[in-house]
N, C-alpha and C. Protein backbone atom coordinates (compact mmCIF):
# COMPACT_ATOMS: atom_id res chain seq x y z
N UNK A 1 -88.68 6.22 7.18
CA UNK A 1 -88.92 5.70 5.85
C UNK A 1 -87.67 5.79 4.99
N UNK A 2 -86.99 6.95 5.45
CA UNK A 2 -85.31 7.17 4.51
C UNK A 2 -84.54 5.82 4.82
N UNK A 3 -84.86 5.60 6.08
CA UNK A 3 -83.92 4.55 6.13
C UNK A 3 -83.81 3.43 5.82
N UNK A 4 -84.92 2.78 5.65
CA UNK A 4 -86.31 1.85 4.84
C UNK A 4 -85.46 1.59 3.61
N UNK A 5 -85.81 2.97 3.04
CA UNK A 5 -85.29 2.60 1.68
C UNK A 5 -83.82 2.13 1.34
N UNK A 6 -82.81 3.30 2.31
CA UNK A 6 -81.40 3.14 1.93
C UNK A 6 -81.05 1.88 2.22
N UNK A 7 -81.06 0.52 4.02
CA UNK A 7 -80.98 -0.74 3.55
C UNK A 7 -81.53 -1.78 2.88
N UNK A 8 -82.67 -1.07 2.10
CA UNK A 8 -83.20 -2.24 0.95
C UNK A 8 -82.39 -1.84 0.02
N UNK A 9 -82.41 -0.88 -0.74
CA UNK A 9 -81.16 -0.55 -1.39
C UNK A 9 -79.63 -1.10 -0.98
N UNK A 10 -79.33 -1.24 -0.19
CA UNK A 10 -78.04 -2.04 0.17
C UNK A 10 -78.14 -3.36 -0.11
N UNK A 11 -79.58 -3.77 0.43
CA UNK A 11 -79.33 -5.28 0.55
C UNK A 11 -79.63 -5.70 -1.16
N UNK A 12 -80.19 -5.23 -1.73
CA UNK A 12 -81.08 -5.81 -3.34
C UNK A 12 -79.40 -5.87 -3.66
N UNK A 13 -78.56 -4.08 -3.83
CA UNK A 13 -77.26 -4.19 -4.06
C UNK A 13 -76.46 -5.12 -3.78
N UNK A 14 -76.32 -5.87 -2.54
CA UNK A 14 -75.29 -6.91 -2.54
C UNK A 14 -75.93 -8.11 -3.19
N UNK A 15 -77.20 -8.12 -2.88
CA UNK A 15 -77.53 -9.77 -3.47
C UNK A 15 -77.46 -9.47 -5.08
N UNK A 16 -77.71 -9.15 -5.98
CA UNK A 16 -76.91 -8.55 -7.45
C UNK A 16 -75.67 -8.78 -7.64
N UNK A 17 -74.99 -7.97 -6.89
CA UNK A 17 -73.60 -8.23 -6.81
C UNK A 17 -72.83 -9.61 -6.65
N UNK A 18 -73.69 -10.73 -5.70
CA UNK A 18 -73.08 -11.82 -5.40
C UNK A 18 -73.79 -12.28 -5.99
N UNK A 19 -74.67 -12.30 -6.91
CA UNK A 19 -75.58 -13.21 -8.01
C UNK A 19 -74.24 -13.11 -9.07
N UNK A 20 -74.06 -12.23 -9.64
CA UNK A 20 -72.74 -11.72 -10.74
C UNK A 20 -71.30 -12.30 -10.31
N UNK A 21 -70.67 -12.24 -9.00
CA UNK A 21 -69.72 -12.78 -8.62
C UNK A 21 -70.64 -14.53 -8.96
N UNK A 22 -71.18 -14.84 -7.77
CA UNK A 22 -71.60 -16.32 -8.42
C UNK A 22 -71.60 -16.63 -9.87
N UNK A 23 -71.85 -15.82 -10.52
CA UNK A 23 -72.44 -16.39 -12.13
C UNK A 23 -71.06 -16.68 -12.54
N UNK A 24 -70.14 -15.92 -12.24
CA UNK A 24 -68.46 -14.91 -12.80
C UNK A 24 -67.78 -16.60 -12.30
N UNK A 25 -67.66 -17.12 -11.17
CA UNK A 25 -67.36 -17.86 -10.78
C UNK A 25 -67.59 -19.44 -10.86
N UNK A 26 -69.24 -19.61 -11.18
CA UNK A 26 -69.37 -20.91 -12.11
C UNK A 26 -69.01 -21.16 -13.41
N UNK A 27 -69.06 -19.74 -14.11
CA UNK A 27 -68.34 -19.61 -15.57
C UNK A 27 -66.99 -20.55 -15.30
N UNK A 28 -66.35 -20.02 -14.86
CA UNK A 28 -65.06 -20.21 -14.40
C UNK A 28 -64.50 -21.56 -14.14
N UNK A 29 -65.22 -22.34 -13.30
CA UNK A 29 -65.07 -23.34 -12.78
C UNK A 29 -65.29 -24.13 -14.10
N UNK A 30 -66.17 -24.30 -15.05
CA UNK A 30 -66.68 -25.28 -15.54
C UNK A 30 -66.33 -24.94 -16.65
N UNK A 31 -65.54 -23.90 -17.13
CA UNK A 31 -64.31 -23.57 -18.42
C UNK A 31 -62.95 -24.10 -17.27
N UNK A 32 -62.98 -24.31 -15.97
CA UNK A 32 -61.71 -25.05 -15.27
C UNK A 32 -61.74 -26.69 -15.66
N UNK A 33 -63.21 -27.56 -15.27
CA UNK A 33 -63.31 -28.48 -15.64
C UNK A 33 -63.45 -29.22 -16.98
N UNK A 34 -63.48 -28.52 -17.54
CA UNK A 34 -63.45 -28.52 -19.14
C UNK A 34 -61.33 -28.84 -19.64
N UNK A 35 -61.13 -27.83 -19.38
CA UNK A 35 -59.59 -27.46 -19.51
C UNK A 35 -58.78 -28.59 -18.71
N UNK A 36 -58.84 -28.85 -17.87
CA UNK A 36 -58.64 -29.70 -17.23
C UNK A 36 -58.73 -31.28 -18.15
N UNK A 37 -60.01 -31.84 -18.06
CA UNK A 37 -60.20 -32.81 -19.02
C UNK A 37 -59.74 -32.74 -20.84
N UNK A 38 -59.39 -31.77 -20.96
CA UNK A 38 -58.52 -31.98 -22.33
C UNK A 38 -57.37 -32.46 -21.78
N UNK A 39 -56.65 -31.29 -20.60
CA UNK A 39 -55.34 -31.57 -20.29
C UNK A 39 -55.09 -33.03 -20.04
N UNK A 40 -56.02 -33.73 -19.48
CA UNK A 40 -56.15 -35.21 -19.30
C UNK A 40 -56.18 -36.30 -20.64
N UNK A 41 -56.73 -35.97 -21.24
CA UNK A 41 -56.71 -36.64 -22.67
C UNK A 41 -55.26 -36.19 -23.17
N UNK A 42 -54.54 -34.95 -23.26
CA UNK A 42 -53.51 -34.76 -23.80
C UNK A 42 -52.24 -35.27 -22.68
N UNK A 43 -52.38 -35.57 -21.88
CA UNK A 43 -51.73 -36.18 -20.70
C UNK A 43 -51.13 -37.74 -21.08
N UNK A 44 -52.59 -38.73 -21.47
CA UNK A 44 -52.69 -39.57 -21.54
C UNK A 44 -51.95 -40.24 -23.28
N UNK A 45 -51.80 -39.14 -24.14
CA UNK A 45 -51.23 -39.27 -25.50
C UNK A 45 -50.26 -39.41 -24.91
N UNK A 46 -49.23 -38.15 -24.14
CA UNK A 46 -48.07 -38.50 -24.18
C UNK A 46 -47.89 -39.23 -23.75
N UNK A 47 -48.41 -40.42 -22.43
CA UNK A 47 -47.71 -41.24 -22.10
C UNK A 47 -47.85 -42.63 -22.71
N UNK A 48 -49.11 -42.46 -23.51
CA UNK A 48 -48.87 -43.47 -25.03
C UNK A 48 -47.85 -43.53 -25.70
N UNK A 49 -47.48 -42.34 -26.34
CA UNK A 49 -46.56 -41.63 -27.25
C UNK A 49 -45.04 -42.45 -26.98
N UNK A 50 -45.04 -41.67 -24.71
CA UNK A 50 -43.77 -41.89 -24.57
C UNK A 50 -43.55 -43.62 -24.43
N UNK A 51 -44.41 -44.44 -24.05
CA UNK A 51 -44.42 -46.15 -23.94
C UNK A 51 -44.10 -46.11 -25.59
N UNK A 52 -44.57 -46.22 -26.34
CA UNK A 52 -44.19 -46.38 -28.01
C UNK A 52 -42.78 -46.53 -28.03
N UNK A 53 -42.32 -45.25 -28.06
CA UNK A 53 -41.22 -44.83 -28.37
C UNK A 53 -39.96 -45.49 -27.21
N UNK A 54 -40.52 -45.82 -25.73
CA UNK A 54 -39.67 -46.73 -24.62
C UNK A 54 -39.06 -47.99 -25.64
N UNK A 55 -40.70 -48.34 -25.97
CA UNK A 55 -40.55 -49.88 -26.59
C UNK A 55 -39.55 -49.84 -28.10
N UNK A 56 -39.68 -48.74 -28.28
CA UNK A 56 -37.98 -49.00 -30.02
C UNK A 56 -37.11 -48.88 -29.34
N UNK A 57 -36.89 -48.62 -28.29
CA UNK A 57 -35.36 -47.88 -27.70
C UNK A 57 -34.80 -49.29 -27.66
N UNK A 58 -33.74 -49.64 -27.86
CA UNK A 58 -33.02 -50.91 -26.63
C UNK A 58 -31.64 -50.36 -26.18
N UNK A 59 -31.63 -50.73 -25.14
CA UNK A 59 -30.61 -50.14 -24.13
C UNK A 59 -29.14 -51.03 -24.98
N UNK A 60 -28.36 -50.24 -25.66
CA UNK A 60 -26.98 -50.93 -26.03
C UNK A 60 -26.37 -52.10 -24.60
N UNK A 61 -26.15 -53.47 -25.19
CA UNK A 61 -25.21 -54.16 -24.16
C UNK A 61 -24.45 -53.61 -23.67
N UNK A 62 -24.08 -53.90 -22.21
CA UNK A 62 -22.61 -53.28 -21.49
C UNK A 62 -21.83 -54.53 -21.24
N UNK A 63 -20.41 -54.57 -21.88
CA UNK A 63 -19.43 -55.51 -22.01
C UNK A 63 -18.69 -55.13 -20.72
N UNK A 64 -18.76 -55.67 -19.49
CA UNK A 64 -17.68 -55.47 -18.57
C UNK A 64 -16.29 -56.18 -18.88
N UNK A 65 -16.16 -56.72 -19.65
CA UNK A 65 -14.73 -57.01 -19.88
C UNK A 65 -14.43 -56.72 -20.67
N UNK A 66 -14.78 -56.11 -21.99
CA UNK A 66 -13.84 -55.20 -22.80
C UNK A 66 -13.50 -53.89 -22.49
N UNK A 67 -12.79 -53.93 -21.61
CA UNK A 67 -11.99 -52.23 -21.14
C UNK A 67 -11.58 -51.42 -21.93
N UNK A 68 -11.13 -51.89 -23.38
CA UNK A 68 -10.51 -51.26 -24.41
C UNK A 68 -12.04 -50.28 -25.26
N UNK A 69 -13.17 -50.66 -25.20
CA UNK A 69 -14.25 -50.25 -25.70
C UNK A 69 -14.80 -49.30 -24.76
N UNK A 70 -14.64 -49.34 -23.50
CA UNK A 70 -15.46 -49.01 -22.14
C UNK A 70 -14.48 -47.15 -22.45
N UNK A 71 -12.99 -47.84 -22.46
CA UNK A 71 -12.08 -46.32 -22.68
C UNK A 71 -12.26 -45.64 -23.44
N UNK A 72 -12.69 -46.19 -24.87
CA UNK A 72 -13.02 -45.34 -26.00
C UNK A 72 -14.40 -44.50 -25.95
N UNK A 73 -15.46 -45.32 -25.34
CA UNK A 73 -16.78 -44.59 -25.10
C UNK A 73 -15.97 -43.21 -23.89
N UNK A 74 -15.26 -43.90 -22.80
CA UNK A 74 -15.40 -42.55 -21.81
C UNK A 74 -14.33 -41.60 -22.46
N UNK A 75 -13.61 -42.06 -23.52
CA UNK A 75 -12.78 -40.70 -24.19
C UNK A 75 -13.58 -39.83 -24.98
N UNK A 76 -14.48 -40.38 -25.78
CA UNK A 76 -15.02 -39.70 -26.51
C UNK A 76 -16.23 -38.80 -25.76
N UNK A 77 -16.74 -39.59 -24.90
CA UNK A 77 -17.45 -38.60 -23.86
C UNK A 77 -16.78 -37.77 -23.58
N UNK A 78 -15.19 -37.89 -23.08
CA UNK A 78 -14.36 -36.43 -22.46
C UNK A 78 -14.56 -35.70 -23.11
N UNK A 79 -14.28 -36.30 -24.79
CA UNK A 79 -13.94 -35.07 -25.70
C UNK A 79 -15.31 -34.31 -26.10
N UNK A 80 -16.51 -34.99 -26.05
CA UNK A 80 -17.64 -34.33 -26.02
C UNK A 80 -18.16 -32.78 -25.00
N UNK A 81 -17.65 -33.77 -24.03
CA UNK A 81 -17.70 -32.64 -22.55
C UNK A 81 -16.81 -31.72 -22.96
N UNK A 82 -15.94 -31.50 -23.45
CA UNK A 82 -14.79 -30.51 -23.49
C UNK A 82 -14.76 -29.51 -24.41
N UNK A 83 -15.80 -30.09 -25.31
CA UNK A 83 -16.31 -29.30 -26.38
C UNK A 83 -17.62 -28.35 -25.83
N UNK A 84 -18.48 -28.58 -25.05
CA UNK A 84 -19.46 -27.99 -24.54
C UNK A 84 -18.80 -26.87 -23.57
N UNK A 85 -17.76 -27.77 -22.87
CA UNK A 85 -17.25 -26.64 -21.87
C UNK A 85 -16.53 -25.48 -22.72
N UNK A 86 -15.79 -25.75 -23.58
CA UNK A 86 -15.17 -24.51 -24.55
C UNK A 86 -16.15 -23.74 -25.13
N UNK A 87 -17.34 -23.98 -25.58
CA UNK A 87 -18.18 -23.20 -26.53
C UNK A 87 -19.23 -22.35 -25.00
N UNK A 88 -19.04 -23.18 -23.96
CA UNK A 88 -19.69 -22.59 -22.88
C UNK A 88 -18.93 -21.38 -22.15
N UNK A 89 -17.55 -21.49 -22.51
CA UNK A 89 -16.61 -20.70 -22.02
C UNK A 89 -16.45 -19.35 -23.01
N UNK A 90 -16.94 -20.14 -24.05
CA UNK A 90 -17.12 -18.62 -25.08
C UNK A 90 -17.86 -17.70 -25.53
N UNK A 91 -18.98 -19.12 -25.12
CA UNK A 91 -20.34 -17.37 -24.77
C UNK A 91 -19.79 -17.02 -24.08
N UNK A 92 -19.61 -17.32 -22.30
CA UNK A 92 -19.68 -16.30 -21.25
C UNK A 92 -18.29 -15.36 -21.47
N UNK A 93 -17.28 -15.62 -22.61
CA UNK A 93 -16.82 -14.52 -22.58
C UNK A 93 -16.89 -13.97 -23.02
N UNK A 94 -17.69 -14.43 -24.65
CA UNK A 94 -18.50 -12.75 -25.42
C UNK A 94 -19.91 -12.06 -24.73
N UNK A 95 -20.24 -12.53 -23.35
CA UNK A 95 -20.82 -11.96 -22.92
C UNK A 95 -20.24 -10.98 -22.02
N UNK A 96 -19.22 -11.26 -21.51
CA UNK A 96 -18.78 -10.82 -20.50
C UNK A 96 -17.94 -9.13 -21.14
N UNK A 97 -17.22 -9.46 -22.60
CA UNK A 97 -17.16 -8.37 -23.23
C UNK A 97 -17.82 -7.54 -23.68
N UNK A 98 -19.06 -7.93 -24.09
CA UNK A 98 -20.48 -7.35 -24.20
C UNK A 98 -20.90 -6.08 -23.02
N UNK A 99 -20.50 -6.59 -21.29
CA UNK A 99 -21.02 -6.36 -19.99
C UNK A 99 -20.22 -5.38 -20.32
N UNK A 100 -18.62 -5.41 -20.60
CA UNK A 100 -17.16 -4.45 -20.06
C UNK A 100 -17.79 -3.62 -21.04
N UNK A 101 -18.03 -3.70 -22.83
CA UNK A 101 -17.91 -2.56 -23.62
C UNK A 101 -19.45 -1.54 -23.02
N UNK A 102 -20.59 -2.15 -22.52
CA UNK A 102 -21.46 -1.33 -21.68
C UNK A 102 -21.55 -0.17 -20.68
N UNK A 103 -20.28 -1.17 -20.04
CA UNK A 103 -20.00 -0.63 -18.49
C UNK A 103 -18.84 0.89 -18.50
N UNK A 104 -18.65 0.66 -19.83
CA UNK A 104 -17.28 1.70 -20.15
C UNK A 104 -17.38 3.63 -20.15
């Protein structure tokens, strides 16, 4: 009869247990499908948003025969780049003094 009792007691215990995991787990899912379908609606703005904003853009003409214009855009790009690379060169070396006055 002890024993009677102890696997009904086991078994009532697991089926409880996986009633609660089940419950724990449809919660879950259907706060997933929920979340999900916003993410879809907010999905669908941006790529409204981003078509909008495609359509003001217009791509500047490219003049293949004015070379004299073509040089000035890629100089001023150099000088753009050269500016990023210097200010990039100057964090990493006030970081790098940062590392040495640490390490001291």
């Amino acid at each position: 009869m002890l024993w009677f009792s102890v696997w009904t007691l086991l078994v009532v215990g697991t089926l409880v247990g996986a009633f609660f995991l089940f419950r724990r787990l449809y919660r879950s899912g259907k706060a997933l499908v929920v979340e999900l379908g916003r993410a879809s609606d907010v999905l669908a703005e941006v790529a409204a948003r981003a078509e909008e904003i495609e359509g003001l853009t217009v791509p500047a003409p490219v003049d293949l025969h004015d070379l004299d214009a073509a040089r000035a855009r890629r100089a001023a790009a150099r000088v753009g780049t050269e500016r990023r690379r210097a200010a990039r060169a100057a964090r990493h070396e006030a970081a790098y003094r940062r590392w040495r006055a640490l390490s001291r």
